[in-house]
C-alpha atoms as a PDB file:
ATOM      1  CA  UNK A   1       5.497 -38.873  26.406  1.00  0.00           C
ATOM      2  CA  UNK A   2       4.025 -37.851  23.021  1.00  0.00           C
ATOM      3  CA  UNK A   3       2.544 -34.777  22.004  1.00  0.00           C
ATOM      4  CA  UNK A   4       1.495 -33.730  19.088  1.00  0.00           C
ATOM      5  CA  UNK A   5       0.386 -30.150  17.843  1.00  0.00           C
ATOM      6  CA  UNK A   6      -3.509 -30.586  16.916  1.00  0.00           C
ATOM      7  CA  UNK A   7      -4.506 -28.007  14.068  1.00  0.00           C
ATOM      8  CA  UNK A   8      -8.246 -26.472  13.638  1.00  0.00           C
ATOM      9  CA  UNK A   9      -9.678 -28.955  11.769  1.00  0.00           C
ATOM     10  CA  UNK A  10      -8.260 -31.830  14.408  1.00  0.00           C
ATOM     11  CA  UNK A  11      -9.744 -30.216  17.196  1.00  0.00           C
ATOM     12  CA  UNK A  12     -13.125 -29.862  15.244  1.00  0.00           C
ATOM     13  CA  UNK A  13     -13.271 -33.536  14.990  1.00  0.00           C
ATOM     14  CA  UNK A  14     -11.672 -34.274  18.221  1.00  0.00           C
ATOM     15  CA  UNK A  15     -14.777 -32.088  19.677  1.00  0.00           C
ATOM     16  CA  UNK A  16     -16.701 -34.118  18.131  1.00  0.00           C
ATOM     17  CA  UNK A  17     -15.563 -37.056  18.812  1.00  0.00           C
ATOM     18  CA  UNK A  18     -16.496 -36.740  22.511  1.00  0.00           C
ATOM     19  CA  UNK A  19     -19.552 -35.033  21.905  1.00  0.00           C
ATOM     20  CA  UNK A  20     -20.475 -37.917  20.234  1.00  0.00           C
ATOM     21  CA  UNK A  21     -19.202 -40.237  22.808  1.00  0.00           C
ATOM     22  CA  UNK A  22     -20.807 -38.171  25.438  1.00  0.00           C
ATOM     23  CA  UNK A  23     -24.422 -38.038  24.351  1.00  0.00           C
ATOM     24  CA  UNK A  24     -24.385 -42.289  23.583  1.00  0.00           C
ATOM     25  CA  UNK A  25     -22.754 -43.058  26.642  1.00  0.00           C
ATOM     26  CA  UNK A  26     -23.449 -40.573  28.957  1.00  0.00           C
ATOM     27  CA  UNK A  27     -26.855 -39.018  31.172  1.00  0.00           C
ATOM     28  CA  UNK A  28     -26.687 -35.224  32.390  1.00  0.00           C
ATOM     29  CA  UNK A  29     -25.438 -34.980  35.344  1.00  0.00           C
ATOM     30  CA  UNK A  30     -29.433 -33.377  36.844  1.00  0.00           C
ATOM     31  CA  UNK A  31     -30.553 -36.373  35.177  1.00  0.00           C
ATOM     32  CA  UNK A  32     -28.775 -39.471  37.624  1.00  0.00           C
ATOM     33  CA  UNK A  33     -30.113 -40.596  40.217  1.00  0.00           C
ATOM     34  CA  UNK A  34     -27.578 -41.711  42.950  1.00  0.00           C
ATOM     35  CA  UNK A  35     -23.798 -40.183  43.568  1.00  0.00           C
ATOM     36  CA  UNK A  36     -22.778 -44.249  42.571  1.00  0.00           C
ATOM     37  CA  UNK A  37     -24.161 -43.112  38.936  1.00  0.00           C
ATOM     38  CA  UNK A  38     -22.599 -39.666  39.230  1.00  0.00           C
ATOM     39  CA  UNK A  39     -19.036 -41.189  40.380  1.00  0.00           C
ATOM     40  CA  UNK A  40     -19.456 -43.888  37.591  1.00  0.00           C
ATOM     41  CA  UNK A  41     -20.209 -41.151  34.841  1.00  0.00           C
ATOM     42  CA  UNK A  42     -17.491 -38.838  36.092  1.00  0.00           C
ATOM     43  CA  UNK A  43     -14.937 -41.473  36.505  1.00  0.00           C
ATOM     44  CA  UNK A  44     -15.420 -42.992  33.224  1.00  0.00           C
ATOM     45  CA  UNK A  45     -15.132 -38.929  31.723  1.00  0.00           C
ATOM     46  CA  UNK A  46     -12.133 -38.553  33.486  1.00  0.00           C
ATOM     47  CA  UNK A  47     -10.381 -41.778  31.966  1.00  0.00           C
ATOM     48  CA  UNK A  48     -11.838 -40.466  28.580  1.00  0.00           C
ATOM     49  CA  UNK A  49     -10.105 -36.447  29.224  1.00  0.00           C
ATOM     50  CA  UNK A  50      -6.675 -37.958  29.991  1.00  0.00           C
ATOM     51  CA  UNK A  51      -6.744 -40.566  27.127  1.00  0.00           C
ATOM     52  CA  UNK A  52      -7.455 -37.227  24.478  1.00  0.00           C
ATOM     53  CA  UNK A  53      -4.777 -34.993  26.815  1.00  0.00           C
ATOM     54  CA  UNK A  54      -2.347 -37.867  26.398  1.00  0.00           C
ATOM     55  CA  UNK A  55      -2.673 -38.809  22.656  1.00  0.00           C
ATOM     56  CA  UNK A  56      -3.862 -35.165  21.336  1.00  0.00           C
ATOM     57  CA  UNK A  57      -2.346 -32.697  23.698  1.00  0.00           C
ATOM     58  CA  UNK A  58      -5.689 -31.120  23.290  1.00  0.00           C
ATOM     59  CA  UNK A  59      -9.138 -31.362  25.515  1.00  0.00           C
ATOM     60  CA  UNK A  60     -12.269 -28.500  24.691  1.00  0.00           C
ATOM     61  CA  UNK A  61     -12.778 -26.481  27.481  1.00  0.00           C
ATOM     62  CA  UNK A  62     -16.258 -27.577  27.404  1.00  0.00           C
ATOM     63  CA  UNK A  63     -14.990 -31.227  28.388  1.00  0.00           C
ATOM     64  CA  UNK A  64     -13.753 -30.150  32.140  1.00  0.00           C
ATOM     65  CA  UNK A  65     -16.770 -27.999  32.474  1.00  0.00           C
ATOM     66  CA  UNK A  66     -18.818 -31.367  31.986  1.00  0.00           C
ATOM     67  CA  UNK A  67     -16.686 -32.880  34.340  1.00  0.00           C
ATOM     68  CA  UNK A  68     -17.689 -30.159  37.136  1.00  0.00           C
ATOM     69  CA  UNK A  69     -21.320 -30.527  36.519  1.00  0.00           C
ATOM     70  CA  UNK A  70     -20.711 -34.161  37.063  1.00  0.00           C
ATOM     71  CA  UNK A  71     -18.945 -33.322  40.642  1.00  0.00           C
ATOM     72  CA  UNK A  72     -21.239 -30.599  41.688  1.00  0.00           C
ATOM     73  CA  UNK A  73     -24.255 -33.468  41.382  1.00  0.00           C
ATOM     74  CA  UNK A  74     -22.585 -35.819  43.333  1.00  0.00           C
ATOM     75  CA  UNK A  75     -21.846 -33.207  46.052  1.00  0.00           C
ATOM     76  CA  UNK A  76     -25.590 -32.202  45.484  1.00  0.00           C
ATOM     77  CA  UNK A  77     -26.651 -35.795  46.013  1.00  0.00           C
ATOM     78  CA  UNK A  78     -24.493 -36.538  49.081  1.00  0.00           C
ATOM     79  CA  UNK A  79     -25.311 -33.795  50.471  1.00  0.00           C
ATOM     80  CA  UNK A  80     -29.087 -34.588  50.430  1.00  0.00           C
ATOM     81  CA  UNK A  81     -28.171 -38.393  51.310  1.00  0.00           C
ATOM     82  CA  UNK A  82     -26.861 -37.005  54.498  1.00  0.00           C
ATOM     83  CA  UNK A  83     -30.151 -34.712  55.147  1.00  0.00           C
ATOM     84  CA  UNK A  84     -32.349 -37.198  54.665  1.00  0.00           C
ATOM     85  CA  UNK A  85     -29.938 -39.887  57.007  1.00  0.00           C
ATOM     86  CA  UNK A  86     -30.169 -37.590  59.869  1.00  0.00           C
END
């Protein structure tokens, strides 16, 4: 396994980095409109976190709070999928 120690001006650019990647590739989570969407987007953010954890050592705490807004709407939307169903 590697690790590496990131110093301030790393994590500056790592931050941005997936800011960046986040606002081309990404919708807010209150902006899809199915949990398929939802599941896609968080997946996809998921594979993205581990890929940074694994080469950097180092994920923003803002990155896992993204990834809970991204479960919490696709709880949100299943849970209204299974209002409307019944």
């Amino acid at each position: 396994m590697y690790f590496c120690t990131v110093n301030a001006y790393e994590k500056i650019r790592i931050e941005q980095e997936m800011k960046a990647f986040v606002s081309k590739s990404f919708e807010k989570p209150s902006f899809c409109r199915n949990a398929e969407q939802v599941r896609y987007y968080s997946a996809e953010w998921r594979t993205k976190i581990a890929a940074y954890e694994l080469r950097y050592n180092f994920i923003p705490v803002w990155a896992y709070t993204l990834l809970e807004e991204y479960q919490a709407q696709e709880n949100l939307l299943a849970e209204k999928k299974q209002t409307y169903s019944h």
